[in-house]
C-alpha atoms as a PDB file:
ATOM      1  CA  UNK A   1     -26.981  56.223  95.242  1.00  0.00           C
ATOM      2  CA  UNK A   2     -27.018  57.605  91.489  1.00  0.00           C
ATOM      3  CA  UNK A   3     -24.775  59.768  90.020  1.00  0.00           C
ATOM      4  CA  UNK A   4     -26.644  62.711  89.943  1.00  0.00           C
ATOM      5  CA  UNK A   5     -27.401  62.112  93.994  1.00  0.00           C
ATOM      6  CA  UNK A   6     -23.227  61.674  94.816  1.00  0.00           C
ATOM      7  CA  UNK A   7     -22.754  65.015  92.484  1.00  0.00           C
ATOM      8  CA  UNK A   8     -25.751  66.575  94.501  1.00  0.00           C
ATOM      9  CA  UNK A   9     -23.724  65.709  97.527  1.00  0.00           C
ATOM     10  CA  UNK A  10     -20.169  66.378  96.884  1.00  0.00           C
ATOM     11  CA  UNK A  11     -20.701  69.615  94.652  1.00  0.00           C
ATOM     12  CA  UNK A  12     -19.378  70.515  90.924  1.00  0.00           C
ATOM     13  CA  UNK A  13     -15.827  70.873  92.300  1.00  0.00           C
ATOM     14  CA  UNK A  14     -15.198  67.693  94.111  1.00  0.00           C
ATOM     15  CA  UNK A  15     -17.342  65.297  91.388  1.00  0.00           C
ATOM     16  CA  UNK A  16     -15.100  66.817  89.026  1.00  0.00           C
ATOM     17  CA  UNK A  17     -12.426  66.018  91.566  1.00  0.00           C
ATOM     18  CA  UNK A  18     -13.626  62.193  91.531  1.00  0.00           C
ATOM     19  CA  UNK A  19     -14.532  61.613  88.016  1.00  0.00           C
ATOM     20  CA  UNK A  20     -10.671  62.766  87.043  1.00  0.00           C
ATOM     21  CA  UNK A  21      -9.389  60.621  89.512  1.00  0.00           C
ATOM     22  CA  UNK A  22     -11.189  57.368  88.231  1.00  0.00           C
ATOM     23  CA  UNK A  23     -10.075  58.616  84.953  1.00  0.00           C
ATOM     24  CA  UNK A  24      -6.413  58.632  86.060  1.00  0.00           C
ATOM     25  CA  UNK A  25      -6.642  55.367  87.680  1.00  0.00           C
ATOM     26  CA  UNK A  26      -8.340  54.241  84.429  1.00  0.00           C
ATOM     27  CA  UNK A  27      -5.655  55.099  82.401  1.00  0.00           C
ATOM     28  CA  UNK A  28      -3.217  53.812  84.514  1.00  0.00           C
ATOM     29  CA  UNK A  29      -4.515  50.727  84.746  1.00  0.00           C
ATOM     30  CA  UNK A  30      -5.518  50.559  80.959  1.00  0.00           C
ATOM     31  CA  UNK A  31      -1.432  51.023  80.744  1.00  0.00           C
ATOM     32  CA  UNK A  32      -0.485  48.780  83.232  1.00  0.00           C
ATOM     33  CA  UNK A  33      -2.669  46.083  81.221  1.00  0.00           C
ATOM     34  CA  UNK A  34      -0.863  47.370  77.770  1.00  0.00           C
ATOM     35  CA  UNK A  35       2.221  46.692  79.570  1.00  0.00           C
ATOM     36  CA  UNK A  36       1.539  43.485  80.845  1.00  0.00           C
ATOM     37  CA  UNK A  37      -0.097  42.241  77.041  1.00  0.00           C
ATOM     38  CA  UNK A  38       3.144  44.118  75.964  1.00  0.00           C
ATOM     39  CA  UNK A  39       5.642  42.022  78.166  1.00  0.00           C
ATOM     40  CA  UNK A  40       3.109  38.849  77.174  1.00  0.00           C
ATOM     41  CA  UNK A  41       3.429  38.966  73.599  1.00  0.00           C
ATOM     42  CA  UNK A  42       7.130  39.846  73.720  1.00  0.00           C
ATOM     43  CA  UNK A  43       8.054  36.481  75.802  1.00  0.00           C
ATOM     44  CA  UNK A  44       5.481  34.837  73.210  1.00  0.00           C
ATOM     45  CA  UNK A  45       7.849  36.515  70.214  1.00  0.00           C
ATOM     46  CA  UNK A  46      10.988  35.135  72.324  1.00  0.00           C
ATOM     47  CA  UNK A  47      10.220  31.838  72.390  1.00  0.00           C
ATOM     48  CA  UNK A  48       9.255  31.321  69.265  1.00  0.00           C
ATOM     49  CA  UNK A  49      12.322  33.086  68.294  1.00  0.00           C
ATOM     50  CA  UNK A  50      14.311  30.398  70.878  1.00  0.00           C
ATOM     51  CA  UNK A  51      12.479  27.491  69.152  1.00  0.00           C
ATOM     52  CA  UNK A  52      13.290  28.733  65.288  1.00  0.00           C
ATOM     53  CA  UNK A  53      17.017  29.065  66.654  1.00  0.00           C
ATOM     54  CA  UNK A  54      17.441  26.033  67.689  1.00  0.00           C
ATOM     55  CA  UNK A  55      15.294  24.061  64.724  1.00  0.00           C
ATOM     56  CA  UNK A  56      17.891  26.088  62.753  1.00  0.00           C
ATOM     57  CA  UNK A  57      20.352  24.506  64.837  1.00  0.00           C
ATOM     58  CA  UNK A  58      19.292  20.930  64.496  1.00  0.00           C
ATOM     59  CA  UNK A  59      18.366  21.511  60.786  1.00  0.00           C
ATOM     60  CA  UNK A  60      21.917  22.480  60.158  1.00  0.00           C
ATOM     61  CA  UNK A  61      23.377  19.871  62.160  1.00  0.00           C
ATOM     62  CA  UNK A  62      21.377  17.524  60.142  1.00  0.00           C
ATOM     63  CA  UNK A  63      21.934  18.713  57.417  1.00  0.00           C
ATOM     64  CA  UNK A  64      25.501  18.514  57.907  1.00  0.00           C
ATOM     65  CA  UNK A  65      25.197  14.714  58.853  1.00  0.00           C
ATOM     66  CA  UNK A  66      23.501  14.245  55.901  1.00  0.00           C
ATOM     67  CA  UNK A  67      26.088  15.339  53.932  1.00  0.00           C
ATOM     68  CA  UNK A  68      28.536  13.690  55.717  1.00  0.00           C
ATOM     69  CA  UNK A  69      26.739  10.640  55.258  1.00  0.00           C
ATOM     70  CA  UNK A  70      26.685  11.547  51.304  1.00  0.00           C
ATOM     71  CA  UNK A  71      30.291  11.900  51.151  1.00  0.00           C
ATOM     72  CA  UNK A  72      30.519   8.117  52.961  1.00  0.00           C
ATOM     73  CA  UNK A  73      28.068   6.821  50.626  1.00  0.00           C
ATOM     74  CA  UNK A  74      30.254   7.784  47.398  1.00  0.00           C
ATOM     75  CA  UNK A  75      33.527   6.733  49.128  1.00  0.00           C
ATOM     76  CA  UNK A  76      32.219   3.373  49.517  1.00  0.00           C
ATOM     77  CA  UNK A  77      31.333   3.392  46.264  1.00  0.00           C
ATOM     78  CA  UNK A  78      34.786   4.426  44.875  1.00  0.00           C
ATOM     79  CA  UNK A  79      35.813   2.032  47.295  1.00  0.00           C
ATOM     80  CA  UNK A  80      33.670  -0.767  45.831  1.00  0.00           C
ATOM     81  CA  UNK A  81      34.687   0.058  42.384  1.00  0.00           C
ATOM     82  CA  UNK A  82      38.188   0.178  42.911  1.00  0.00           C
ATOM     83  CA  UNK A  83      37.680  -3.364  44.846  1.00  0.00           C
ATOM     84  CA  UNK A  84      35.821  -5.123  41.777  1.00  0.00           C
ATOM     85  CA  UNK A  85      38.109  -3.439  39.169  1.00  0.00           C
ATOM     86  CA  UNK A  86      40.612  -4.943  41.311  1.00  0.00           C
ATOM     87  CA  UNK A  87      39.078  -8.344  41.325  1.00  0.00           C
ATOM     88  CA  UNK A  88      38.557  -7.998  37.771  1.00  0.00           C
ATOM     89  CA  UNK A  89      41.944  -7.392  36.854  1.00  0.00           C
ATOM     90  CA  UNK A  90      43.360 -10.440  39.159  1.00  0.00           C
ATOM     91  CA  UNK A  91      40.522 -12.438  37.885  1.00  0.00           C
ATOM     92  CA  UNK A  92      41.904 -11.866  34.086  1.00  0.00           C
ATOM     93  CA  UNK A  93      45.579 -12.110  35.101  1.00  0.00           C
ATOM     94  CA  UNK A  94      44.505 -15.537  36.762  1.00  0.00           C
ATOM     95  CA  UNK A  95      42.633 -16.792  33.410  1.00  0.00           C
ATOM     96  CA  UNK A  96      45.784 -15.627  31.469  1.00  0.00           C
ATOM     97  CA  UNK A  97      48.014 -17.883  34.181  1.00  0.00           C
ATOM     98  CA  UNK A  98      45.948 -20.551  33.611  1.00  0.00           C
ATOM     99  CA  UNK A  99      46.477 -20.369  29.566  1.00  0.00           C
ATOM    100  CA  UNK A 100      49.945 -20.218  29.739  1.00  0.00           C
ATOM    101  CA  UNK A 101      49.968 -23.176  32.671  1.00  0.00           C
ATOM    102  CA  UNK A 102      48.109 -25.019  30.136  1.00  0.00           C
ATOM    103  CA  UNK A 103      50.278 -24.309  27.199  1.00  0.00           C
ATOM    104  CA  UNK A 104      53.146 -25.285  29.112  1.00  0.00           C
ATOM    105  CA  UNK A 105      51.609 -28.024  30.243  1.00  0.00           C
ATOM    106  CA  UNK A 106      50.846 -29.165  26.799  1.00  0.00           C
ATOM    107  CA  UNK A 107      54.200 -28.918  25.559  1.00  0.00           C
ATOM    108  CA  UNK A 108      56.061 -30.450  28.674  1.00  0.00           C
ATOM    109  CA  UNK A 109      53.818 -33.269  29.571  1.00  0.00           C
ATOM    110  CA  UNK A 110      51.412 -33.970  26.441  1.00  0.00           C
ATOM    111  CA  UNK A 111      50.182 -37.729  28.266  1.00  0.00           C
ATOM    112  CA  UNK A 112      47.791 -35.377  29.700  1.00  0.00           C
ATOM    113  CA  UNK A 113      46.431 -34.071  26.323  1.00  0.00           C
ATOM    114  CA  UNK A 114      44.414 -36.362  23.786  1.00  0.00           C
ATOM    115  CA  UNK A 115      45.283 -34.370  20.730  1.00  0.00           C
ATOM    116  CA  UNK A 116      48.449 -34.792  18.951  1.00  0.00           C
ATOM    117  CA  UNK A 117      48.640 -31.090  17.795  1.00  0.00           C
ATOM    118  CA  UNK A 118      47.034 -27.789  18.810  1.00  0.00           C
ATOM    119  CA  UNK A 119      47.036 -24.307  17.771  1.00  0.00           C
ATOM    120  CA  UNK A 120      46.883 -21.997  21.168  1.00  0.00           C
ATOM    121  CA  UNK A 121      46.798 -18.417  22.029  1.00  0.00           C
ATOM    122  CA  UNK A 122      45.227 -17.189  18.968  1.00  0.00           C
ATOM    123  CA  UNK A 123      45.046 -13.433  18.770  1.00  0.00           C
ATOM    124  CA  UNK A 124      44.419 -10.847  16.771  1.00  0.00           C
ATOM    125  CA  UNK A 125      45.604  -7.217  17.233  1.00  0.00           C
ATOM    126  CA  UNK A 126      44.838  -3.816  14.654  1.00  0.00           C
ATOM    127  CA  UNK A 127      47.911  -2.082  13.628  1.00  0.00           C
ATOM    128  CA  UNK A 128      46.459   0.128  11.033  1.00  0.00           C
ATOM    129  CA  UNK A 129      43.145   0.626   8.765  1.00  0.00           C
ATOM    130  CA  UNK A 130      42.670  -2.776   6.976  1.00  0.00           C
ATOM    131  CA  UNK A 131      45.211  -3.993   8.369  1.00  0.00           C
ATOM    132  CA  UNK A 132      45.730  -6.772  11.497  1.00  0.00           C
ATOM    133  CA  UNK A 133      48.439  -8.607  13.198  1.00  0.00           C
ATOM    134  CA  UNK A 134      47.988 -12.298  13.557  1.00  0.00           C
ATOM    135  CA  UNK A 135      49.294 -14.473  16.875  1.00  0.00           C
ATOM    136  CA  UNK A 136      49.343 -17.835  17.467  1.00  0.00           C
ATOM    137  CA  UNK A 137      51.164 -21.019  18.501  1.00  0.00           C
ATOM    138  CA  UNK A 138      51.531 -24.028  16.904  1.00  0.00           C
ATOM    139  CA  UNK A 139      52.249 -27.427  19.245  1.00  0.00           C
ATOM    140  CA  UNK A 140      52.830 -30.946  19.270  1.00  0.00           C
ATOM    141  CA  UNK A 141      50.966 -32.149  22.335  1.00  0.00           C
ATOM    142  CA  UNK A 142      53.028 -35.874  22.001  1.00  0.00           C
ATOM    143  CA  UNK A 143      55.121 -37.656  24.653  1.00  0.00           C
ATOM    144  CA  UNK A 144      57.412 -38.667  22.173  1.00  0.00           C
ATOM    145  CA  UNK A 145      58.104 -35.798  19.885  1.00  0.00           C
ATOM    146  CA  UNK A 146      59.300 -36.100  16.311  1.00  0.00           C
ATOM    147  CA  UNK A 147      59.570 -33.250  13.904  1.00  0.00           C
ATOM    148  CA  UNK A 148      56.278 -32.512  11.945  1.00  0.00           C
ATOM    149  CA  UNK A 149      55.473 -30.823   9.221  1.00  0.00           C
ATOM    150  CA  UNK A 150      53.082 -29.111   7.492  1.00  0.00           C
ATOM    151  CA  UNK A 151      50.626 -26.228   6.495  1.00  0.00           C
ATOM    152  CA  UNK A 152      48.235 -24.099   7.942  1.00  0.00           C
ATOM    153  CA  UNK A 153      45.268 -22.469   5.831  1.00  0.00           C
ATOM    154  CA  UNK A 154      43.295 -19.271   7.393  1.00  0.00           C
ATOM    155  CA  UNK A 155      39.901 -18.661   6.050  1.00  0.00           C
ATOM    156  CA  UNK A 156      38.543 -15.478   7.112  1.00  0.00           C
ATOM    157  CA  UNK A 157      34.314 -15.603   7.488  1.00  0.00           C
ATOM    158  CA  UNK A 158      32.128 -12.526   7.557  1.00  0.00           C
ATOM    159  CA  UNK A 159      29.703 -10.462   5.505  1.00  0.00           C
ATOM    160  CA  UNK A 160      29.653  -7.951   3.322  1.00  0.00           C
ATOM    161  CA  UNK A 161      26.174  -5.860   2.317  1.00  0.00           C
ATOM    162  CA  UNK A 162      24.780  -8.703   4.539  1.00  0.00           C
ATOM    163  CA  UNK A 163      26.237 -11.059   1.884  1.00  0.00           C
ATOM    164  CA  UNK A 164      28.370 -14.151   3.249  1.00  0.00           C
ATOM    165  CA  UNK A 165      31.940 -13.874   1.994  1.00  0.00           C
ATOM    166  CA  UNK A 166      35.564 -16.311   2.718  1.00  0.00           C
ATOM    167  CA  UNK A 167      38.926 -15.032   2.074  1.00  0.00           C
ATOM    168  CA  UNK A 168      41.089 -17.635   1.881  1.00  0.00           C
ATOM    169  CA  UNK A 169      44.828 -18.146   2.421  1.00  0.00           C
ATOM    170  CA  UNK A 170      46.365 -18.953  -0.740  1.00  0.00           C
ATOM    171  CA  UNK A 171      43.857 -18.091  -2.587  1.00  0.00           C
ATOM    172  CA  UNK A 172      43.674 -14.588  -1.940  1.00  0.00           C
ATOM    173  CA  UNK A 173      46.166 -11.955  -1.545  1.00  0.00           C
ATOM    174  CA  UNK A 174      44.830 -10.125   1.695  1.00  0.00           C
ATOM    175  CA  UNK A 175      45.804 -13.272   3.660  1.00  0.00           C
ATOM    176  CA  UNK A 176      48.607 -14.168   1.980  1.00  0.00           C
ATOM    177  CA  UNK A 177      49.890 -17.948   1.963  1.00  0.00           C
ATOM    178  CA  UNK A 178      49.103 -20.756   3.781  1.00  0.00           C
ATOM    179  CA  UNK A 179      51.177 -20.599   7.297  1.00  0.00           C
ATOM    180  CA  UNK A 180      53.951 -23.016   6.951  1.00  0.00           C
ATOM    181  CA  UNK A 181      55.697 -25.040   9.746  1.00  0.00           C
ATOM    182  CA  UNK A 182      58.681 -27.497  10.857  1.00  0.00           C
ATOM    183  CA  UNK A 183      58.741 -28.122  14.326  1.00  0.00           C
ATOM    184  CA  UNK A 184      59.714 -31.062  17.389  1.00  0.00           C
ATOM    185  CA  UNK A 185      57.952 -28.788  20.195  1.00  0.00           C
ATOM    186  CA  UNK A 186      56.359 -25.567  18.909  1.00  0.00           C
ATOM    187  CA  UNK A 187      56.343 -22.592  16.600  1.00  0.00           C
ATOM    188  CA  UNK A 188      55.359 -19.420  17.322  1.00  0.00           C
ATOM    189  CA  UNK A 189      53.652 -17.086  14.144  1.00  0.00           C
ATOM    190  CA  UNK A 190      53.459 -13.866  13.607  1.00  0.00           C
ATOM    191  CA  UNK A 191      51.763 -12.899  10.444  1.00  0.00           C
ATOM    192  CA  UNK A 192      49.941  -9.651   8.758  1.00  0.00           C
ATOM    193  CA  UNK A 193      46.278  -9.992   7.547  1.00  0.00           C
ATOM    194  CA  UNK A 194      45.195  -7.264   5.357  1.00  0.00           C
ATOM    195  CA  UNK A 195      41.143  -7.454   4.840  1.00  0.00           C
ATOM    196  CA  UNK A 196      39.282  -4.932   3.504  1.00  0.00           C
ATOM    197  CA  UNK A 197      36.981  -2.753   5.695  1.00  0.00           C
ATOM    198  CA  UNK A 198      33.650  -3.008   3.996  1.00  0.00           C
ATOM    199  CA  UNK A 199      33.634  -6.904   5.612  1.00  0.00           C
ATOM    200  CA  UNK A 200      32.112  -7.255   8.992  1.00  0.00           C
ATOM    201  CA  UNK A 201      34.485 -10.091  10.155  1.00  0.00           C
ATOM    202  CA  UNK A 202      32.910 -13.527  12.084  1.00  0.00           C
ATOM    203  CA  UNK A 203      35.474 -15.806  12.642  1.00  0.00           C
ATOM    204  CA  UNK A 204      38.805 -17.030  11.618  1.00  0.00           C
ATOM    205  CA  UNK A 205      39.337 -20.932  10.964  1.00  0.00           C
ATOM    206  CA  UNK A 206      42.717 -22.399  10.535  1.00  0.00           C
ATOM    207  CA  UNK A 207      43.168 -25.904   9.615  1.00  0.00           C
ATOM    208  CA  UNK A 208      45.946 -28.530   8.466  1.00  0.00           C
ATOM    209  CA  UNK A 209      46.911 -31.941   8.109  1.00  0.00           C
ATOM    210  CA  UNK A 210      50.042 -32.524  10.306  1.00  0.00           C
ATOM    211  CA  UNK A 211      52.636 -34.844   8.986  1.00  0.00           C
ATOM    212  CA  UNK A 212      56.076 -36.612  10.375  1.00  0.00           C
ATOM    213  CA  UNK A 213      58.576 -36.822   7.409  1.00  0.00           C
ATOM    214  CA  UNK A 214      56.355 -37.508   4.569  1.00  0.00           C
ATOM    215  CA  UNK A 215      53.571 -39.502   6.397  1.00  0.00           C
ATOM    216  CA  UNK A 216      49.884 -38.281   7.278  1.00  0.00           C
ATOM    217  CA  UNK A 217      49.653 -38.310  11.073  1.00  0.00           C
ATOM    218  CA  UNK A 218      46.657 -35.994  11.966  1.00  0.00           C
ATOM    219  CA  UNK A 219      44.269 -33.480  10.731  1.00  0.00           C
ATOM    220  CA  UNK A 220      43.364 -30.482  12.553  1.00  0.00           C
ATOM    221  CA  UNK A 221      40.912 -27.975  12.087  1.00  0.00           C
ATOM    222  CA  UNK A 222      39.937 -24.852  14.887  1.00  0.00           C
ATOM    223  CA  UNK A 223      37.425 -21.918  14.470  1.00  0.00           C
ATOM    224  CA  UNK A 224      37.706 -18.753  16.876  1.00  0.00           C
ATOM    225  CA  UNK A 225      35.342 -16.130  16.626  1.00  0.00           C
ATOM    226  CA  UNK A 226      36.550 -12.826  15.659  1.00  0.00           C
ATOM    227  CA  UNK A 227      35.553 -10.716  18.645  1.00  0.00           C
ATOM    228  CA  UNK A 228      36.726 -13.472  20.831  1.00  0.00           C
ATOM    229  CA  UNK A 229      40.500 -13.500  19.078  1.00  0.00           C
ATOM    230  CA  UNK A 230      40.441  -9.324  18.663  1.00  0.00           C
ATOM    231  CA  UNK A 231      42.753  -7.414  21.117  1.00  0.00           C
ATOM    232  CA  UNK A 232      43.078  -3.730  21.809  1.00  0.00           C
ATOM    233  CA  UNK A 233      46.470  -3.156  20.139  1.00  0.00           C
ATOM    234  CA  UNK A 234      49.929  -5.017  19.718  1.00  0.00           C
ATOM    235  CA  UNK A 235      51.721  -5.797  23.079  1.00  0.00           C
END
């Protein structure tokens, strides 16, 4: 049956009747649908809200281990530095022992030394411009000890304007004269070196021929290098 045959039937009244009541149920299914998209797309919005909560929640908490982890990382490292300064310092201390065990050991049982004198523990310390402090420690590495006698000469080696140049002890006043000594065991020396700035200093050799009384017994020569017998300041 057409449409024009169930209006023919049912009359201008009732078609009008029908066609408003599919119309109705038209638009409230169309709204029941726009509800149901609705209620669709807002659990779609709420879960993808609920997911970005909790990556935002494990971002943070990793994150937050990774900073942790960070803050571990540069502990250990202070920890590691503190450790090696450490061994550093007990590894110096241990070198300095062993000088001073030697030294001792010179002086109190030379049989176990070939030389018959030595100069130990040379050092040099800056007290002001030009101006340097001298250490040392002359020895007599012999079981049986007699006094000697003697003197030491300094010679200072370097460059200046890329030119070699030697002061000398005795020979030239920054140095002053040669180091003299009288001794059964040992001497210690203390002495002031004045050398002019301008001479970029390589190594200081001190030398002597050691007598007993008036008789040659030994000569003796040693050469430090300048960076090597350089300390910070006076102790």
């Amino acid at each position: 049956m057409t449409t024009d045959q169930l209006k023919e039937v049912l009359g201008n009244y009732k078609w009008s009747l029908l066609v408003a009541l599919i119309m109705l149920v038209m638009v409230g299914f169309g709204y029941k649908l726009a509800r149901m998209i609705d209620e669709g797309d807002h659990k779609k919005v709420q879960a993808q809200q609920d997911t970005i909560a909790i990556l935002s929640s494990e971002n943070n908490t990793l994150i937050t281990r990774v900073n942790q982890l960070e803050v571990a990382i540069e502990l250990s490292k202070l920890e590691a530095e503190k450790i090696t300064s450490t061994l550093s310092e007990q590894k110096k201390e241990l070198e300095a022992q062993q000088e001073l065990l030697g030294f001792y050991e010179r002086v109190m049982a030379p049989e176990k030394v070939d030389a018959g004198f030595a100069i130990e523990g040379v050092e040099v310390f800056p007290v002001a411009e030009e101006t340097y402090q001298l250490r040392m420690v002359l020895l007599q590495a012999k079981q049986k000890k007699a006094v000697i006698n003697g003197n030491v000469k300094i010679v200072i080696t370097g460059k200046r304007n890329g030119e070699p140049v030697t002061l000398t002890s005795g020979k030239s006043g920054a140095l002053g004269e040669d180091v003299k000594y009288r001794f059964r065991f040992f001497q210690a020396v203390n002495l002031t070196l004045n050398i002019p700035g301008d001479i970029d200093i390589e190594t200081i050799e001190l030398s002597t021929t050691v007598y007993q009384y008036k008789t040659r017994k030994d000569n003796y020569e040693l050469s430090v290098p300048w960076n090597k017998a350089l300390s910070v300041g006076v102790e």
